[in-house]
C-alpha atoms as a PDB file:
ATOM      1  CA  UNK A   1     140.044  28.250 258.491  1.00  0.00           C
ATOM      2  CA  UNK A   2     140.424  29.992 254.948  1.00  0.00           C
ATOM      3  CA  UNK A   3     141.632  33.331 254.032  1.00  0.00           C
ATOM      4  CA  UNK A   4     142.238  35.226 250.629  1.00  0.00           C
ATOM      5  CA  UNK A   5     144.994  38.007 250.642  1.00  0.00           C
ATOM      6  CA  UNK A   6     143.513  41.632 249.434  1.00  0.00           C
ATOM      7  CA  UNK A   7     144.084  40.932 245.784  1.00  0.00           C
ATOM      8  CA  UNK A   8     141.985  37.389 246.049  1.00  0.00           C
ATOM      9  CA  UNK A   9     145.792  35.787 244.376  1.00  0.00           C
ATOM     10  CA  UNK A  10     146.637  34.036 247.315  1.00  0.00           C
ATOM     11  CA  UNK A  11     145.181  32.097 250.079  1.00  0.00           C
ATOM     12  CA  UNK A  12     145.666  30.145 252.999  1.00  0.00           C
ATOM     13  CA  UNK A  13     144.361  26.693 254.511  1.00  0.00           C
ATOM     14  CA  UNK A  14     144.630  25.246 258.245  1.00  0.00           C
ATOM     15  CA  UNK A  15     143.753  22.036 258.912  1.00  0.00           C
ATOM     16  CA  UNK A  16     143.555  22.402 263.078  1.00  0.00           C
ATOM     17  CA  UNK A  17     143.307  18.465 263.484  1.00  0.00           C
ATOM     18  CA  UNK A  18     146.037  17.371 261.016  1.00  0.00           C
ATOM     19  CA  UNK A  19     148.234  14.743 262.852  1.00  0.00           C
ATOM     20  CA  UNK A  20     151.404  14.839 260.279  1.00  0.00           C
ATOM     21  CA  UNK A  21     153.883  16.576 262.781  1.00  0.00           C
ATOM     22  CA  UNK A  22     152.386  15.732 265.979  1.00  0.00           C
ATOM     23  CA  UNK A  23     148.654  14.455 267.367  1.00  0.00           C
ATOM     24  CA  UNK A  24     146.397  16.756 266.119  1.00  0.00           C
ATOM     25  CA  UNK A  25     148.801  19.180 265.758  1.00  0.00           C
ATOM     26  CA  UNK A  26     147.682  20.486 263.106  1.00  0.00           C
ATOM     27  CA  UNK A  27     148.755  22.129 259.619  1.00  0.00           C
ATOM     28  CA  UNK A  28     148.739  25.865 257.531  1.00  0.00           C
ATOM     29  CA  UNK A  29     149.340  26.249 254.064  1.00  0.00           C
ATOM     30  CA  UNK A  30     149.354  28.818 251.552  1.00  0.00           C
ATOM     31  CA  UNK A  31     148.406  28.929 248.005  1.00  0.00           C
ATOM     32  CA  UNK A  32     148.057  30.985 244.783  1.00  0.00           C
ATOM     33  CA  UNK A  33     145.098  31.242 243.249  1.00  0.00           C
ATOM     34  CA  UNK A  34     146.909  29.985 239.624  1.00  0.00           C
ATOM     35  CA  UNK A  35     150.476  29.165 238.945  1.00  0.00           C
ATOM     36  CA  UNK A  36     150.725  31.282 236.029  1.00  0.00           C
ATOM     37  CA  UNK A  37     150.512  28.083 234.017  1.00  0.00           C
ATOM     38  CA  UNK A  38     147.199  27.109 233.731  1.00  0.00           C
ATOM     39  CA  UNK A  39     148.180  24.608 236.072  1.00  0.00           C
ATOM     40  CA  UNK A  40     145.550  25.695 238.802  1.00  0.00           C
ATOM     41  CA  UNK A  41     146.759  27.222 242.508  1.00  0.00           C
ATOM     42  CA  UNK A  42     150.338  26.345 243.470  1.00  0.00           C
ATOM     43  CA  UNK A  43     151.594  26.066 246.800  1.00  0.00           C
ATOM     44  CA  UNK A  44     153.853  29.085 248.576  1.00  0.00           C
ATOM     45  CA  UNK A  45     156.532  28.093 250.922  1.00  0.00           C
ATOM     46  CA  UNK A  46     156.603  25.284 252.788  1.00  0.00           C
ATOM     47  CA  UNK A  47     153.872  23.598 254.639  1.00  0.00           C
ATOM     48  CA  UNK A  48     153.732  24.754 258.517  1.00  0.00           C
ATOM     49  CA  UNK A  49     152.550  22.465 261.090  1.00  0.00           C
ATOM     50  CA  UNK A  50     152.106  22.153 265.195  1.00  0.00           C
ATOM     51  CA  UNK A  51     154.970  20.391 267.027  1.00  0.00           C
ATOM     52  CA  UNK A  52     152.894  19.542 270.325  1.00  0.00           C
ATOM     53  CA  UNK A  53     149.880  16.860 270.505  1.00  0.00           C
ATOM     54  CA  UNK A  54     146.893  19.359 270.763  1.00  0.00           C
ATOM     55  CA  UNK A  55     148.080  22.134 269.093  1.00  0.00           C
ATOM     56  CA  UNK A  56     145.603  22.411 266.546  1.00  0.00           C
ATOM     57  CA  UNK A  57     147.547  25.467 265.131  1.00  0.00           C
ATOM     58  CA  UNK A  58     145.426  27.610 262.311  1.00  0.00           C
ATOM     59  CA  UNK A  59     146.409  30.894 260.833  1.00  0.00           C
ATOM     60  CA  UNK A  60     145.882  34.053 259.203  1.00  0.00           C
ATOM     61  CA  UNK A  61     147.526  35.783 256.221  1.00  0.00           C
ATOM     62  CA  UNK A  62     148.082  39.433 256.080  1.00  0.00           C
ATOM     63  CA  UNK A  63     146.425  41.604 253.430  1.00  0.00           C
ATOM     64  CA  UNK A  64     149.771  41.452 251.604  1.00  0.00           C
ATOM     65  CA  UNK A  65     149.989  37.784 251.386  1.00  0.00           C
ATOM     66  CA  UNK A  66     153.640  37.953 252.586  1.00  0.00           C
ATOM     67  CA  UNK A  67     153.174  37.360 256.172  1.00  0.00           C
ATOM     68  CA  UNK A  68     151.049  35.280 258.557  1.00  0.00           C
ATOM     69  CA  UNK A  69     150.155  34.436 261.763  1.00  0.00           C
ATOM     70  CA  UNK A  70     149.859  30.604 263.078  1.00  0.00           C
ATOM     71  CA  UNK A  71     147.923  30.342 266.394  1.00  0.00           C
ATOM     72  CA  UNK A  72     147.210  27.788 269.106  1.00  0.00           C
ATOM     73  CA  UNK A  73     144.833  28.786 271.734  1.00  0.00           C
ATOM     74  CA  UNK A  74     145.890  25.502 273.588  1.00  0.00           C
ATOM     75  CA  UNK A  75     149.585  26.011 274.220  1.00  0.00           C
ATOM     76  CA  UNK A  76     150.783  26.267 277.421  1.00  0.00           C
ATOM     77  CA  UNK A  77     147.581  25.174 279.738  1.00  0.00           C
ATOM     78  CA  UNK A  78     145.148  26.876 277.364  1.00  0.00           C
ATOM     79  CA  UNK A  79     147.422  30.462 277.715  1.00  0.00           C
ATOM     80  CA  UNK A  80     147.938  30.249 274.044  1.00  0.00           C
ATOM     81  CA  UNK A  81     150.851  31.295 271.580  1.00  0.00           C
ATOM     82  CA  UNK A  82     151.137  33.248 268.037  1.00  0.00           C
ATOM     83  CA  UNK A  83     153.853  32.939 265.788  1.00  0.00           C
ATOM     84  CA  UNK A  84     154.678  35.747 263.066  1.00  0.00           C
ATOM     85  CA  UNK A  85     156.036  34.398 260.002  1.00  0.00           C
ATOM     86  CA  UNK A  86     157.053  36.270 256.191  1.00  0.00           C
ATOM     87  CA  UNK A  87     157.623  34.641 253.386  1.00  0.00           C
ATOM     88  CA  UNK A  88     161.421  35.143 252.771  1.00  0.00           C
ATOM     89  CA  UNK A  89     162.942  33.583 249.530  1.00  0.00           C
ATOM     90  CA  UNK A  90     160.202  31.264 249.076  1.00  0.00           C
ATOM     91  CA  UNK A  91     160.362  30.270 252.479  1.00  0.00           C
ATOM     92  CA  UNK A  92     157.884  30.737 255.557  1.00  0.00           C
ATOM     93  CA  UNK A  93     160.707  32.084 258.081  1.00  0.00           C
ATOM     94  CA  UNK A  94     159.482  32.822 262.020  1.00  0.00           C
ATOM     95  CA  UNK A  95     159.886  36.659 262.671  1.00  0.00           C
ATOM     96  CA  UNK A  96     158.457  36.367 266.553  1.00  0.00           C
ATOM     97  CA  UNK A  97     155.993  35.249 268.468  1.00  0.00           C
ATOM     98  CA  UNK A  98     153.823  36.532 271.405  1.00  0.00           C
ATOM     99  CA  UNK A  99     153.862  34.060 274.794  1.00  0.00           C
ATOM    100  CA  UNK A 100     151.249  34.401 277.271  1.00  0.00           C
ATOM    101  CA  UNK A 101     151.909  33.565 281.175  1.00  0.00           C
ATOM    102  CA  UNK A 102     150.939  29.977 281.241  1.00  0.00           C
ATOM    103  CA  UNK A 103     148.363  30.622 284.320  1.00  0.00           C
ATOM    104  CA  UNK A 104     146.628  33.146 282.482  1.00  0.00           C
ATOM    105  CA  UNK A 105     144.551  30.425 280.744  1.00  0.00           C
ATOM    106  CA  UNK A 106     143.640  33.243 277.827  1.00  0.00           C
ATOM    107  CA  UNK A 107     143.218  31.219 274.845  1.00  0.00           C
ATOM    108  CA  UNK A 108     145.218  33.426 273.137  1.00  0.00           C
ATOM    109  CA  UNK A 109     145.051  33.458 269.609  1.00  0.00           C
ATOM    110  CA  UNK A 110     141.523  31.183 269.264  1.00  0.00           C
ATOM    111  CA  UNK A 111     140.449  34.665 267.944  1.00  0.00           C
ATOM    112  CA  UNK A 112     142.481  36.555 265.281  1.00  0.00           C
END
């Protein structure tokens, strides 16, 4: 899953099966495009990643480029989780997140 903010300056790459923080857990990162160096794209806050085996998060970035969503349709018995997140001081800080009732076996979040 890639995404370019509105300005096409920054973007942002999941990895769903990434097994760094947990099994498959899975990763988001966010780039721009050049880091006003000539030193190609440079990476934006720190690297997010799943905490639970399965997770598989992935994410979206706003139009801005200063906020995102991570998503794992597989949380909680396939009910699914989102968490909001804005870049604060060069930092990708958690702002919310939306819980589904684990029976409700949604998938929320495999489609944002």
């Amino acid at each position: 899953n890639n995404q370019l903010d509105a300005t096409g300056s920054r973007f942002l790459v999941s990895a769903k099966k990434s097994s760094f923080g947990a099994k498959e857990g899975g990763m988001v990162k966010v780039y721009n495009v050049d880091d006003g160096y000539g030193g190609g794209p440079r990476q934006i806050g720190q690297t997010l990643y799943g905490n639970t085996d399965g997770d598989e998060v992935q994410g979206v970035l706003s139009l801005s480029g200063n906020r995102l969503a991570m998503f794992t349709p597989k949380r909680d018995d396939n009910a699914g989780r989102v968490w909001i997140f804005e870049l604060q001081m060069g930092r990708w800080v958690n702002i919310g997140k939306i819980v589904r009732p684990k029976d409700s076996e949604e998938r929320f979040g495999d489609t944002v």
